[in-house]
N, C-alpha and C. Protein backbone atom coordinates (compact mmCIF):
# COMPACT_ATOMS: atom_id res chain seq x y z
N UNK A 1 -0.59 -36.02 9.20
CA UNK A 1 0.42 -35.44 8.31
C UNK A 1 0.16 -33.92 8.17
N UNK A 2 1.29 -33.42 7.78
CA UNK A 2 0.74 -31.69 8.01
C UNK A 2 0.85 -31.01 6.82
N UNK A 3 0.24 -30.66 6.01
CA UNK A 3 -0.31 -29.47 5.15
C UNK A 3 1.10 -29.27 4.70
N UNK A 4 0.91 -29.16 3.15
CA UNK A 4 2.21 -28.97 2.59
C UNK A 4 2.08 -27.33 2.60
N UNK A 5 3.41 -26.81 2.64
CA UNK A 5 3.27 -25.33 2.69
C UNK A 5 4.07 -24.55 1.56
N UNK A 6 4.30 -25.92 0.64
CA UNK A 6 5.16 -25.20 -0.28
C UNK A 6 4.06 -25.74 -1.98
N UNK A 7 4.17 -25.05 -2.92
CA UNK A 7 4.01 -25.93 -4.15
C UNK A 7 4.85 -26.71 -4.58
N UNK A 8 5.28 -27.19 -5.87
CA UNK A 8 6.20 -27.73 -6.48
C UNK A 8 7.07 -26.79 -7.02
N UNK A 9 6.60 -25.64 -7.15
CA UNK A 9 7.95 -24.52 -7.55
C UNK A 9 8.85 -23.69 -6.07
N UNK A 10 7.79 -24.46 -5.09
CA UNK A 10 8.28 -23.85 -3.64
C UNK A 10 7.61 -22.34 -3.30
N UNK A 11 6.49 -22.08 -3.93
CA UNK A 11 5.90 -20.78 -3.73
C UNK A 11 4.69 -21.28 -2.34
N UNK A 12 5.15 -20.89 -1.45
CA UNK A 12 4.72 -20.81 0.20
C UNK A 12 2.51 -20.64 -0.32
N UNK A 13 1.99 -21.80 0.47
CA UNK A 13 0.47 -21.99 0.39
C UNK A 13 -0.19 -20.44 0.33
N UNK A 14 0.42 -19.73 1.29
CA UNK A 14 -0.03 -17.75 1.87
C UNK A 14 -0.11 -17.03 0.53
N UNK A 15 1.57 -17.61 -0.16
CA UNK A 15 1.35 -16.25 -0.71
C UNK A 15 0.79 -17.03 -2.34
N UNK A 16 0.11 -17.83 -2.59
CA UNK A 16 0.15 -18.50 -3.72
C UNK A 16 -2.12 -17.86 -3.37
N UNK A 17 -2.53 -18.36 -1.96
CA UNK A 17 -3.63 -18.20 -2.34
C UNK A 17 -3.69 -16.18 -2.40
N UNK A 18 -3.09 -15.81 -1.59
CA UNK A 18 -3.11 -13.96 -1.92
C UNK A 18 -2.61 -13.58 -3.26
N UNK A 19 -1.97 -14.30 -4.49
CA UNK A 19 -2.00 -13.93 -5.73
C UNK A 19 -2.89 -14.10 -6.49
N UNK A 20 -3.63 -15.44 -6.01
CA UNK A 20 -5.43 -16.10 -6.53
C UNK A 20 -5.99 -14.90 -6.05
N UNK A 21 -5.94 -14.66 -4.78
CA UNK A 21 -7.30 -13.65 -4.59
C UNK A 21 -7.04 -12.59 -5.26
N UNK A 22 -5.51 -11.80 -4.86
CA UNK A 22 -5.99 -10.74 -5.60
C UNK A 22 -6.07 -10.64 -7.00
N UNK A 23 -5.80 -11.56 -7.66
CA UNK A 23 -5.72 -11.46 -9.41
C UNK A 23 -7.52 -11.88 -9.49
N UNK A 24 -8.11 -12.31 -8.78
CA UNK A 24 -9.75 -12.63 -8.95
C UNK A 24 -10.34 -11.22 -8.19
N UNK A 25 -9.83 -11.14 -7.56
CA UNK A 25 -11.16 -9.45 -6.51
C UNK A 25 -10.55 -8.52 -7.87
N UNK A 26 -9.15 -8.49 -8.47
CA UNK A 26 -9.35 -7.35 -9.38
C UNK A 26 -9.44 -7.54 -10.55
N UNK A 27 -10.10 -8.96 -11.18
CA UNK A 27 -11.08 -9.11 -12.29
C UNK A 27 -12.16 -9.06 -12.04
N UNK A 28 -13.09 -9.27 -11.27
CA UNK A 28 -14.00 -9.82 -11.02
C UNK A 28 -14.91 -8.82 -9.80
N UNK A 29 -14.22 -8.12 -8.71
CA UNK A 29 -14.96 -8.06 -7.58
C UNK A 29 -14.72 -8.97 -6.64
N UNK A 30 -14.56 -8.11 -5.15
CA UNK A 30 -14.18 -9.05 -4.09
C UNK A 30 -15.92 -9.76 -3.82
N UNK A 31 -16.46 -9.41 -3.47
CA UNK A 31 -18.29 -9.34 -3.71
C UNK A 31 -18.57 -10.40 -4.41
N UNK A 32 -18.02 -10.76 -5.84
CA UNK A 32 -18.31 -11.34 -6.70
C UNK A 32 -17.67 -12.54 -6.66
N UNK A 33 -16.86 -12.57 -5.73
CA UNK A 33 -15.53 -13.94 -5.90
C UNK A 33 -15.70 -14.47 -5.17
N UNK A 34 -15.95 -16.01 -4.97
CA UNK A 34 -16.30 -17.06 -4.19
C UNK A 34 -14.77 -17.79 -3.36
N UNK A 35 -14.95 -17.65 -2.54
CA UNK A 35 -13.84 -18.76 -1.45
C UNK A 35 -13.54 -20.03 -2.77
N UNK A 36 -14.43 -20.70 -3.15
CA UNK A 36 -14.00 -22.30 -4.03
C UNK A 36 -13.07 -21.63 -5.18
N UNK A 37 -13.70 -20.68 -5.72
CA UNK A 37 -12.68 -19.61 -6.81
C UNK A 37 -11.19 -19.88 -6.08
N UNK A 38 -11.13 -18.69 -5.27
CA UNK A 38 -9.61 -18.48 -4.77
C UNK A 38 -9.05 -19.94 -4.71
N UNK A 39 -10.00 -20.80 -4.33
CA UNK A 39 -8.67 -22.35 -3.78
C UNK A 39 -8.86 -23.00 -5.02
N UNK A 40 -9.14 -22.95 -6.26
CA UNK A 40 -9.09 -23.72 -7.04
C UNK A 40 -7.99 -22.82 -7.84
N UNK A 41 -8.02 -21.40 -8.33
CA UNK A 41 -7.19 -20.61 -8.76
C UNK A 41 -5.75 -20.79 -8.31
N UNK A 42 -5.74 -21.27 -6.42
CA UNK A 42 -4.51 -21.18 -6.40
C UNK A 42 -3.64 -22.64 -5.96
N UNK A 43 -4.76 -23.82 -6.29
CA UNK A 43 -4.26 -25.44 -6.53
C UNK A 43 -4.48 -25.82 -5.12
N UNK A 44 -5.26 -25.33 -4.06
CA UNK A 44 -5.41 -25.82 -2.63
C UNK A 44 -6.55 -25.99 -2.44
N UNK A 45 -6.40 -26.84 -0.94
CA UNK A 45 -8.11 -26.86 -0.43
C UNK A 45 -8.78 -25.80 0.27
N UNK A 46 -10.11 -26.01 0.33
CA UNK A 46 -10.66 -25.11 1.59
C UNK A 46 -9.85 -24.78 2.99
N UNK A 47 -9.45 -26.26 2.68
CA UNK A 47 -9.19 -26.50 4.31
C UNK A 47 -7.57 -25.27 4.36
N UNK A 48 -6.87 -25.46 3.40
CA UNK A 48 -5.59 -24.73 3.51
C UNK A 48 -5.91 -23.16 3.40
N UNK A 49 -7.15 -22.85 2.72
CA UNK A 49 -6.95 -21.76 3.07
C UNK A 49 -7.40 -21.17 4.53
N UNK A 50 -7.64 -21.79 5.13
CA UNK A 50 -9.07 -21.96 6.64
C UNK A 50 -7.55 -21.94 7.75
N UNK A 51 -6.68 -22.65 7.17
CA UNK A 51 -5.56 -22.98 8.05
C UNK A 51 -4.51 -21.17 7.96
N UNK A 52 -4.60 -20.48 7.20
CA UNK A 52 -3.80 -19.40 6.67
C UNK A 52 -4.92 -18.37 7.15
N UNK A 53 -5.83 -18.54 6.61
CA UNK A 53 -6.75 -16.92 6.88
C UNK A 53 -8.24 -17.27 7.23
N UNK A 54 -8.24 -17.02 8.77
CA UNK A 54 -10.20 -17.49 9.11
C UNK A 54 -11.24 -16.96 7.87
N UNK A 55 -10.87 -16.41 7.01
CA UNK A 55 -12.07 -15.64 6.17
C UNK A 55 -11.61 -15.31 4.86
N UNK A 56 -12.48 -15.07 3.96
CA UNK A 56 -12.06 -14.08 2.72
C UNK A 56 -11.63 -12.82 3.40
N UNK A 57 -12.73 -12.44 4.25
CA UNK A 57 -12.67 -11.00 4.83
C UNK A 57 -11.18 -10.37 4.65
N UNK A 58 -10.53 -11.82 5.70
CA UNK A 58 -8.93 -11.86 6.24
C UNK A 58 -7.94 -11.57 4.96
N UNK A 59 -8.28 -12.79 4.05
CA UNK A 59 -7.34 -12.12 2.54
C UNK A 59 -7.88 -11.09 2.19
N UNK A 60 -8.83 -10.12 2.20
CA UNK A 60 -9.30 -9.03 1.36
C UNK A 60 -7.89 -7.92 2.09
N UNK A 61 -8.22 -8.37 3.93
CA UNK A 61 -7.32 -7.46 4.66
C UNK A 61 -5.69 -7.56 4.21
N UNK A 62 -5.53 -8.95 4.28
CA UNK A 62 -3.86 -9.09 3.66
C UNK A 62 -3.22 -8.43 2.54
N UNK A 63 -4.37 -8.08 1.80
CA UNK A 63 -3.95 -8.15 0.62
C UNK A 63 -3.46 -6.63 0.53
N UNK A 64 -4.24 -5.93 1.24
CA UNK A 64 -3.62 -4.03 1.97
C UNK A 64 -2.18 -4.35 2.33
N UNK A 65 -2.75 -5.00 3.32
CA UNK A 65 -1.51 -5.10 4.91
C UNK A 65 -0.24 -5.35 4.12
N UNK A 66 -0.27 -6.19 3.30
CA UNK A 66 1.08 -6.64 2.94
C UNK A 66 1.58 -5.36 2.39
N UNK A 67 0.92 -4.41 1.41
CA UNK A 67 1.86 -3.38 0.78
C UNK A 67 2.08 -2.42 1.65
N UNK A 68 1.13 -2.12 3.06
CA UNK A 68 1.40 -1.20 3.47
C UNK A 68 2.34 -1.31 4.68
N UNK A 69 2.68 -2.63 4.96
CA UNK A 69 3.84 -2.72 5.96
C UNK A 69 5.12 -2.89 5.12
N UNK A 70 4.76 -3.05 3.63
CA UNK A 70 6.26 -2.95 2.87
C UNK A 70 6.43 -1.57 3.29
N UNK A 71 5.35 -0.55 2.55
CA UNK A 71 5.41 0.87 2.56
C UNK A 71 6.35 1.47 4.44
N UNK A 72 5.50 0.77 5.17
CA UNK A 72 5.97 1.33 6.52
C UNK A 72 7.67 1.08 6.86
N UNK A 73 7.98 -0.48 6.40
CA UNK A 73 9.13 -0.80 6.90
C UNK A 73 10.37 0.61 5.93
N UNK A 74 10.07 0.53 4.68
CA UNK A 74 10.58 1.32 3.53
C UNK A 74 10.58 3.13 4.20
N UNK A 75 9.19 3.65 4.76
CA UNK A 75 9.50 4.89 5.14
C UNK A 75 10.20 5.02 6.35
N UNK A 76 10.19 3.98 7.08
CA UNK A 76 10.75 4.09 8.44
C UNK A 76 12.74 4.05 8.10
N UNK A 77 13.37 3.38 6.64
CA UNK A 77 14.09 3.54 6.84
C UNK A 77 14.69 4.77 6.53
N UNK A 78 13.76 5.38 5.37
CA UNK A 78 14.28 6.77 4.89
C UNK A 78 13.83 7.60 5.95
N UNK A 79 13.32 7.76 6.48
CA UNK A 79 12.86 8.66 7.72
C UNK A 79 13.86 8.70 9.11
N UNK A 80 14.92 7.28 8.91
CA UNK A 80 16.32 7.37 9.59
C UNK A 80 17.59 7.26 9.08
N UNK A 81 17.62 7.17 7.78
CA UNK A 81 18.72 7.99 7.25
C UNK A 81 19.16 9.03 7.45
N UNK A 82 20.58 8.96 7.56
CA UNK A 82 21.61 9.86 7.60
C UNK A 82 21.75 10.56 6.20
N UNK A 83 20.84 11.53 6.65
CA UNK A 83 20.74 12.43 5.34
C UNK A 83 19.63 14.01 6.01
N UNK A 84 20.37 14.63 5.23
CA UNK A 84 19.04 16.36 5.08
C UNK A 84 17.20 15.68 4.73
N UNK A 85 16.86 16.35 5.61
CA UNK A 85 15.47 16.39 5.49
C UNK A 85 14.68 16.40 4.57
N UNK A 86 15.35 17.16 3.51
CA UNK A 86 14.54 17.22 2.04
C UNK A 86 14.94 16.01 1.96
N UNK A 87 15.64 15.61 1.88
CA UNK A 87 16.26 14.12 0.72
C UNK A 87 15.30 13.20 1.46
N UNK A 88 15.66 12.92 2.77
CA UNK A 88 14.42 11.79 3.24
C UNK A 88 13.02 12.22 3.02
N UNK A 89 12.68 13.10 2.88
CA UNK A 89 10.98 13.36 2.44
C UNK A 89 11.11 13.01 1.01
N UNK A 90 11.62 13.14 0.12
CA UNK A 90 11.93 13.47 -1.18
C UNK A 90 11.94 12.02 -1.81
N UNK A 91 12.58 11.28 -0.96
CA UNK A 91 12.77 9.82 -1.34
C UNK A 91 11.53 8.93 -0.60
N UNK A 92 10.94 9.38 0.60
CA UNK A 92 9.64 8.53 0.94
C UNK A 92 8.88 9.07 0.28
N UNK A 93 8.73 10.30 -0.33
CA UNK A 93 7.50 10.72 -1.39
C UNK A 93 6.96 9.93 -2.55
N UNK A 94 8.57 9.95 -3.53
CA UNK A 94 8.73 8.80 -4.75
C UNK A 94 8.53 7.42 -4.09
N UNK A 95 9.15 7.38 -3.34
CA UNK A 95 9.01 5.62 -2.64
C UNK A 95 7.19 4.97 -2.65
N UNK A 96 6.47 5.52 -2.11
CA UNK A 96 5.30 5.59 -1.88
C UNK A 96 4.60 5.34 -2.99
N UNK A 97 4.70 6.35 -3.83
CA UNK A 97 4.34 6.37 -5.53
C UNK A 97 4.46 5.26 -6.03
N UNK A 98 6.39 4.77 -5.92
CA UNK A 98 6.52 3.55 -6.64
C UNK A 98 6.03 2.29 -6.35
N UNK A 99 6.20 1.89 -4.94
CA UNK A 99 5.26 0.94 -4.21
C UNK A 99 4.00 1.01 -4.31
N UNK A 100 3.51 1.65 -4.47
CA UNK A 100 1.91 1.84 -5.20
C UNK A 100 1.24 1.51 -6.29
N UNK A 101 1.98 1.43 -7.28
CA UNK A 101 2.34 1.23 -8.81
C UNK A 101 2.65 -0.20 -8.64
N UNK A 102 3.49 -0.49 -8.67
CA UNK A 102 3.74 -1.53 -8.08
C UNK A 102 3.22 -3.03 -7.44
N UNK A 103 2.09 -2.17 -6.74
CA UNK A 103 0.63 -3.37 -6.07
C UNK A 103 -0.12 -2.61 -6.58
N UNK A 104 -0.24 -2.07 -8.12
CA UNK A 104 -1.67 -1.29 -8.22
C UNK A 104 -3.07 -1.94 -8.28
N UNK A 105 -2.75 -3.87 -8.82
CA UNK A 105 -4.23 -4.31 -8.10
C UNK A 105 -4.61 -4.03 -6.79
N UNK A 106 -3.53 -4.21 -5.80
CA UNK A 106 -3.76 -4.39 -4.18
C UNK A 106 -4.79 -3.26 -3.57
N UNK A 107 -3.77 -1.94 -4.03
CA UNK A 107 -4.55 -0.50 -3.78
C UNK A 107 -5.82 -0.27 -4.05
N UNK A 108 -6.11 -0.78 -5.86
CA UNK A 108 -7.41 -0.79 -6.10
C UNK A 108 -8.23 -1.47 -5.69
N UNK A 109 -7.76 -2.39 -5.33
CA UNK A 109 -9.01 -3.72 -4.75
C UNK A 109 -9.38 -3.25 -3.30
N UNK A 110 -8.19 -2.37 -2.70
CA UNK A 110 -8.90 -2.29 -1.12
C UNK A 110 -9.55 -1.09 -1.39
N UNK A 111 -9.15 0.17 -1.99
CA UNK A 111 -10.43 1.34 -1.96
C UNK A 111 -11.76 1.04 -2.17
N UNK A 112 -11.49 -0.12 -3.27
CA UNK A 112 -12.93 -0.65 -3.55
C UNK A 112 -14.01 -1.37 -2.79
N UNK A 113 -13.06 -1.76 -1.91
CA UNK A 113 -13.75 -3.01 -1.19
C UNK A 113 -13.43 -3.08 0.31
N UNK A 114 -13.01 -1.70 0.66
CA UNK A 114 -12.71 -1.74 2.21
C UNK A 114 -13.90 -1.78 3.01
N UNK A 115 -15.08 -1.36 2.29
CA UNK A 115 -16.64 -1.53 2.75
C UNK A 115 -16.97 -2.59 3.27
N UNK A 116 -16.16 -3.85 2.97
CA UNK A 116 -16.56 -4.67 2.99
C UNK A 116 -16.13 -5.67 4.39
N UNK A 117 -14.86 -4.95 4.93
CA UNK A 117 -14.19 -5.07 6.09
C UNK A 117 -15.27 -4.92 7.36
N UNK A 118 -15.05 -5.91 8.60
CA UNK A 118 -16.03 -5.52 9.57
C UNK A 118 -15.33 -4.40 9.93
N UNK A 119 -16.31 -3.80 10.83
CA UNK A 119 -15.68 -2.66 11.80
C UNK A 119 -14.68 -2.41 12.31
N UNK A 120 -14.24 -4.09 13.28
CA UNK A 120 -13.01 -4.28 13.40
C UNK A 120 -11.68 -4.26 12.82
N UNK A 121 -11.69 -4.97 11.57
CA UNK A 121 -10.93 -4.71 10.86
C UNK A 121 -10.52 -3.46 10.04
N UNK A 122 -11.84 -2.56 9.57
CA UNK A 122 -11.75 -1.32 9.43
C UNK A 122 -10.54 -0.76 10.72
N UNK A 123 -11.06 -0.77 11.97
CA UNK A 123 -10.43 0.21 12.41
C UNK A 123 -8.67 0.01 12.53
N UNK A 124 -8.72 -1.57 12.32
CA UNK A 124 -6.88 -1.86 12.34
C UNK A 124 -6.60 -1.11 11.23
N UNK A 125 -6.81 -1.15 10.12
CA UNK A 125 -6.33 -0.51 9.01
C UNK A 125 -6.20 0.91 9.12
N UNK A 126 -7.11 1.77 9.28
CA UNK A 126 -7.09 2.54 10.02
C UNK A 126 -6.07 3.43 10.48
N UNK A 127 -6.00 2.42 11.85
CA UNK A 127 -4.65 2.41 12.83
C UNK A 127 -3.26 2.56 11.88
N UNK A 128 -3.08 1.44 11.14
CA UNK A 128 -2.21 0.97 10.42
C UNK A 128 -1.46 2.43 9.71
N UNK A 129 -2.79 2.84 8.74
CA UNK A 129 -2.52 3.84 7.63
C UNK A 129 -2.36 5.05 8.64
N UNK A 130 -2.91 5.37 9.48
CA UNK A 130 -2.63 6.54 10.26
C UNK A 130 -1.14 6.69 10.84
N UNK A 131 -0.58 5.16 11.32
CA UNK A 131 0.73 5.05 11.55
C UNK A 131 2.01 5.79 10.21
N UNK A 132 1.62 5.01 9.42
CA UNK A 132 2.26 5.65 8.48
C UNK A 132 2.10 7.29 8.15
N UNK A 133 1.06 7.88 7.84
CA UNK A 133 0.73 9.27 7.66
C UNK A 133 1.49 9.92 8.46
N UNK A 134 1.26 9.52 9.92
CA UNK A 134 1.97 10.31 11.16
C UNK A 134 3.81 10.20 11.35
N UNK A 135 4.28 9.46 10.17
CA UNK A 135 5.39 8.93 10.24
C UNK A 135 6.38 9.70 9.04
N UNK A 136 5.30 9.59 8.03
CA UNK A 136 5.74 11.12 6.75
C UNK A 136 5.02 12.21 7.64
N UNK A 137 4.22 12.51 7.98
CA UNK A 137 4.54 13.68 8.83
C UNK A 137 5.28 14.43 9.77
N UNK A 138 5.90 13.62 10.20
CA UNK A 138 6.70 13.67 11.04
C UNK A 138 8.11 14.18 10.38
N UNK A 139 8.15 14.12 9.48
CA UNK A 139 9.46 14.50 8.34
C UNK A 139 9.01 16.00 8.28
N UNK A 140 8.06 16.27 7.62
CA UNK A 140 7.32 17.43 7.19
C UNK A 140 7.81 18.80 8.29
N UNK A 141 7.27 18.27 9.25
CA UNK A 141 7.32 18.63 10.74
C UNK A 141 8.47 19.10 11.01
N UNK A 142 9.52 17.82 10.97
CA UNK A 142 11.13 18.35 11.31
C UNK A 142 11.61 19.58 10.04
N UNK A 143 11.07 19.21 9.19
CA UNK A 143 12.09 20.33 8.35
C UNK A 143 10.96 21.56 8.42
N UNK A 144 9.55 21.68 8.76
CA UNK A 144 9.42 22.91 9.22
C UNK A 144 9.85 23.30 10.26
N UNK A 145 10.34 22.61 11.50
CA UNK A 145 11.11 23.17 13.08
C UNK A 145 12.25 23.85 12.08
N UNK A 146 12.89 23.38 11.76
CA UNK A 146 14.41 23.48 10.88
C UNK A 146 14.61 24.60 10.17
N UNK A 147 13.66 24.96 9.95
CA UNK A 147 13.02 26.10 8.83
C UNK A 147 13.70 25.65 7.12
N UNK A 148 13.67 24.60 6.73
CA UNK A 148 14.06 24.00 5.35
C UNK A 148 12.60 24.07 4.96
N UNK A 149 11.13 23.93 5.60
CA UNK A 149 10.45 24.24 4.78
C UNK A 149 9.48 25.05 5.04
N UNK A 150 8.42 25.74 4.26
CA UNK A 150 7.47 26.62 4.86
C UNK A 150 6.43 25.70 6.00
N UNK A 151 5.87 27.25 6.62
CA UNK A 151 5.14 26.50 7.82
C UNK A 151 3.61 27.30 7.04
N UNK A 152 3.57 27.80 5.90
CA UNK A 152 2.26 28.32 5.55
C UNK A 152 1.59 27.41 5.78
N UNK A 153 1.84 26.07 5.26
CA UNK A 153 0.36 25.35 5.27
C UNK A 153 0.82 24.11 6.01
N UNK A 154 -0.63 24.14 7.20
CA UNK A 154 -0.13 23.18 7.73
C UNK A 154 0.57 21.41 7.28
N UNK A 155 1.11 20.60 8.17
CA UNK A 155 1.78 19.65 8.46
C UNK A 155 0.52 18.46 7.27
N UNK A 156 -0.25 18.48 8.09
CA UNK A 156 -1.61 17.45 7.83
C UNK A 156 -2.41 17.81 6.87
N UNK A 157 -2.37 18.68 6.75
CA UNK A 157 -2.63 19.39 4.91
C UNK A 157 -1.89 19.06 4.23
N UNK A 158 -0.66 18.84 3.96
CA UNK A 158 0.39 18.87 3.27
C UNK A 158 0.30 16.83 2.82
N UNK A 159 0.31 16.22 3.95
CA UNK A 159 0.15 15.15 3.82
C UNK A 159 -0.97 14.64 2.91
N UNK A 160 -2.47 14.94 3.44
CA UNK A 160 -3.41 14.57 2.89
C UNK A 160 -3.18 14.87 1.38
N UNK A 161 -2.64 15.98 1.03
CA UNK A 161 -2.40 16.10 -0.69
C UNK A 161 -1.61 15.37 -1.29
N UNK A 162 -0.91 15.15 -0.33
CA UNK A 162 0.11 14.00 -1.04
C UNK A 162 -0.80 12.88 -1.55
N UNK A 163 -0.79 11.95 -0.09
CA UNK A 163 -1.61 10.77 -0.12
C UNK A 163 -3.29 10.80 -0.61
N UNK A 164 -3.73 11.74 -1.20
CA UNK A 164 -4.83 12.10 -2.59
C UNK A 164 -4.68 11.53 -3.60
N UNK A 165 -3.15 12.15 -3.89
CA UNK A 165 -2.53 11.50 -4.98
C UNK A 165 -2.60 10.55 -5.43
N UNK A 166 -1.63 9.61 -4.45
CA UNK A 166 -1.21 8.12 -4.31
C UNK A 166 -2.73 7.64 -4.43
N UNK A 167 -3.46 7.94 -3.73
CA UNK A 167 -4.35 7.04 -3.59
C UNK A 167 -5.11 6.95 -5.12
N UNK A 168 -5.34 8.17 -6.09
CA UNK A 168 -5.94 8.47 -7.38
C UNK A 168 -5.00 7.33 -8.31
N UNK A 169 -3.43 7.01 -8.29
CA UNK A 169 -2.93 6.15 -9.16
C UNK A 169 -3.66 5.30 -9.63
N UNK A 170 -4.68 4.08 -9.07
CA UNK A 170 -5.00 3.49 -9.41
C UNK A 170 -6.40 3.61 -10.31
N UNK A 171 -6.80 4.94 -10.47
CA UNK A 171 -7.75 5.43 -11.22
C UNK A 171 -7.30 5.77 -13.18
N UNK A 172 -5.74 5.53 -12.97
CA UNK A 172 -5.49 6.62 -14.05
C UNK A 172 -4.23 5.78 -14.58
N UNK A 173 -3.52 5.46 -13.60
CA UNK A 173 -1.91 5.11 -14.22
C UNK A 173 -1.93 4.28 -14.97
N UNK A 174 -1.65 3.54 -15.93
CA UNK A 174 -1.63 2.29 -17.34
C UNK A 174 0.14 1.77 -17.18
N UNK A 175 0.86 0.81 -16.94
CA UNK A 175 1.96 0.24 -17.42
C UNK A 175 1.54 0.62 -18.82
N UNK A 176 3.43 1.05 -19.53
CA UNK A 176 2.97 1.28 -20.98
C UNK A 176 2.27 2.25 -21.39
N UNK A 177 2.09 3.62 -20.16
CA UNK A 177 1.60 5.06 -20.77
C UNK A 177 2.99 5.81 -20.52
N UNK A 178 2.87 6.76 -21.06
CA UNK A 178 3.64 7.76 -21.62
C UNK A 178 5.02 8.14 -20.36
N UNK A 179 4.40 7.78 -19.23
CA UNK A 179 5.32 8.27 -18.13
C UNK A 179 5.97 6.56 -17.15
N UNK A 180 6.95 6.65 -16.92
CA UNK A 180 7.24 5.14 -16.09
C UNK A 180 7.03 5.30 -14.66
N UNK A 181 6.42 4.62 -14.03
CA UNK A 181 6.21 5.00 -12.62
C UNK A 181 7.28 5.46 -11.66
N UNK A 182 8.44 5.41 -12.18
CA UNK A 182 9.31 6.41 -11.40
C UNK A 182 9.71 8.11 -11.76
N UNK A 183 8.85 8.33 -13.20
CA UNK A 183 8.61 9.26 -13.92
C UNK A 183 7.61 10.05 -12.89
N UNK A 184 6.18 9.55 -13.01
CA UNK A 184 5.37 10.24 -11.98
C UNK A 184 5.45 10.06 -10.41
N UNK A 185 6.85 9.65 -10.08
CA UNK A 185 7.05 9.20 -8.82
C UNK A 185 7.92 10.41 -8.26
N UNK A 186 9.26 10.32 -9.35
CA UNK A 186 9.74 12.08 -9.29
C UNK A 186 8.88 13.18 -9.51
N UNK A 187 8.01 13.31 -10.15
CA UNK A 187 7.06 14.53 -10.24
C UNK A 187 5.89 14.77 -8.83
N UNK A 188 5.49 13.81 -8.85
CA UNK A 188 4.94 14.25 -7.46
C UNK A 188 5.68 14.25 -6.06
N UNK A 189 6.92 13.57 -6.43
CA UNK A 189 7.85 14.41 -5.44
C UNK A 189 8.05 16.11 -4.82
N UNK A 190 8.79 16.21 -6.42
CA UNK A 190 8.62 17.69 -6.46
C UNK A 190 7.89 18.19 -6.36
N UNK A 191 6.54 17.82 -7.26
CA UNK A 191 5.39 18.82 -6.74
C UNK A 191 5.38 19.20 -4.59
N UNK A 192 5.54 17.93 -4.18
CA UNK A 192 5.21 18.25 -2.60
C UNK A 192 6.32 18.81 -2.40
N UNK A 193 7.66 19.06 -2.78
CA UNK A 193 8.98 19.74 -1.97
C UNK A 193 8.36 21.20 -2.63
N UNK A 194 7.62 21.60 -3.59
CA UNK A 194 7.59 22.67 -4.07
C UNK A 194 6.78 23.61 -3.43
N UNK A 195 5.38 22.65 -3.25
CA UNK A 195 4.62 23.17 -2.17
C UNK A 195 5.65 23.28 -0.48
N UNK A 196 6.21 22.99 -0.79
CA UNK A 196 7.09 23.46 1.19
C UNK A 196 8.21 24.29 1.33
N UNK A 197 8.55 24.59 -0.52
CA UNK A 197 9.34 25.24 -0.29
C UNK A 197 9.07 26.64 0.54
N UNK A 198 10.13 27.28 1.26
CA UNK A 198 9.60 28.48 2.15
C UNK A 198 9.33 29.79 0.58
């Protein structure tokens, strides 16, 4: 007989044990959280999770992957919109922010715990996040050919300050502080169109 893949509310075995893990790696520590944890947290066996992901390792990795191929599919479409250059940088800037916010366990749990990735997997991620960088850069790029923005500072400078940023959210941001994440999503927008302005 084959492995049920749904619960009783119909929430798919994958994504029921990746809400166990990550709601346990960001109470607790990925380090600290036992495989029997995650499958009891998320009503399955060993065996189902063994059938979904060879490892914790593997959910520690999913648990990135998933926001950052939302993030990729999301910049790739503003990055082909039919629109001025500012506007598509302008809108993958905030986009980024908000999707970030958004999975702010996810983010925090992997800065924390990407150490913990083999080598291998390090370097997919890697790969992964570099894809993306090179993909908002690539915006950057066109509207400096274009001359819409300055070429003072380079392309990959410009990026890395961005994605500084993003990456600090999860150090600082609170649901329920003073600003709504589309609040500091427009502001560090602008801040980066401001820095390019010529």
């Amino acid at each position: 007989m084959a492995a049920r893949t749904t619960d009783g509310n119909g929430i798919p075995v994958p994504q029921r044990l990746l809400a166990a893990a990550t709601r346990l790696f960001a109470e607790r520590g990925y380090d600290r959280t036992s495989v029997q944890e995650i499958v009891e947290a998320a009503g399955v066996t060993k065996g189902a999770l063994y059938h979904y992901f060879g490892s914790k390792e593997d959910l520690l990795h999913e648990v990135y992957a998933r926001v950052l191929r939302l993030q990729q599919e999301r910049l790739d479409a503003f990055a082909d919109a039919d629109a001025p250059v500012e506007q598509r940088l302008r809108d993958a800037a905030a986009d980024v922010v908000v999707t970030t916010i958004d999975n702010l366990d996810d983010a925090s749990i992997f800065f924390r715990s990407m150490h913990h990735l083999s080598p291998e997997k390090n370097k997919q991620v890697r790969a992964e996040r570099r894809r993306y960088h090179e993909r908002f850069r690539a915006l950057i790029e066109e509207g400096q050919k274009e001359g819409v923005f300055s070429t003072a500072t380079p392309a990959d400078l410009v990026v890395d300050y961005h994605f500084g940023s993003v990456h600090h959210l999860s150090t600082w941001y609170r649901p329920g502080g003073p600003l709504t994440q589309e609040e500091v999503a427009a502001h560090l927008a602008d801040l980066l169109l401001r820095a390019l302005r010529p």
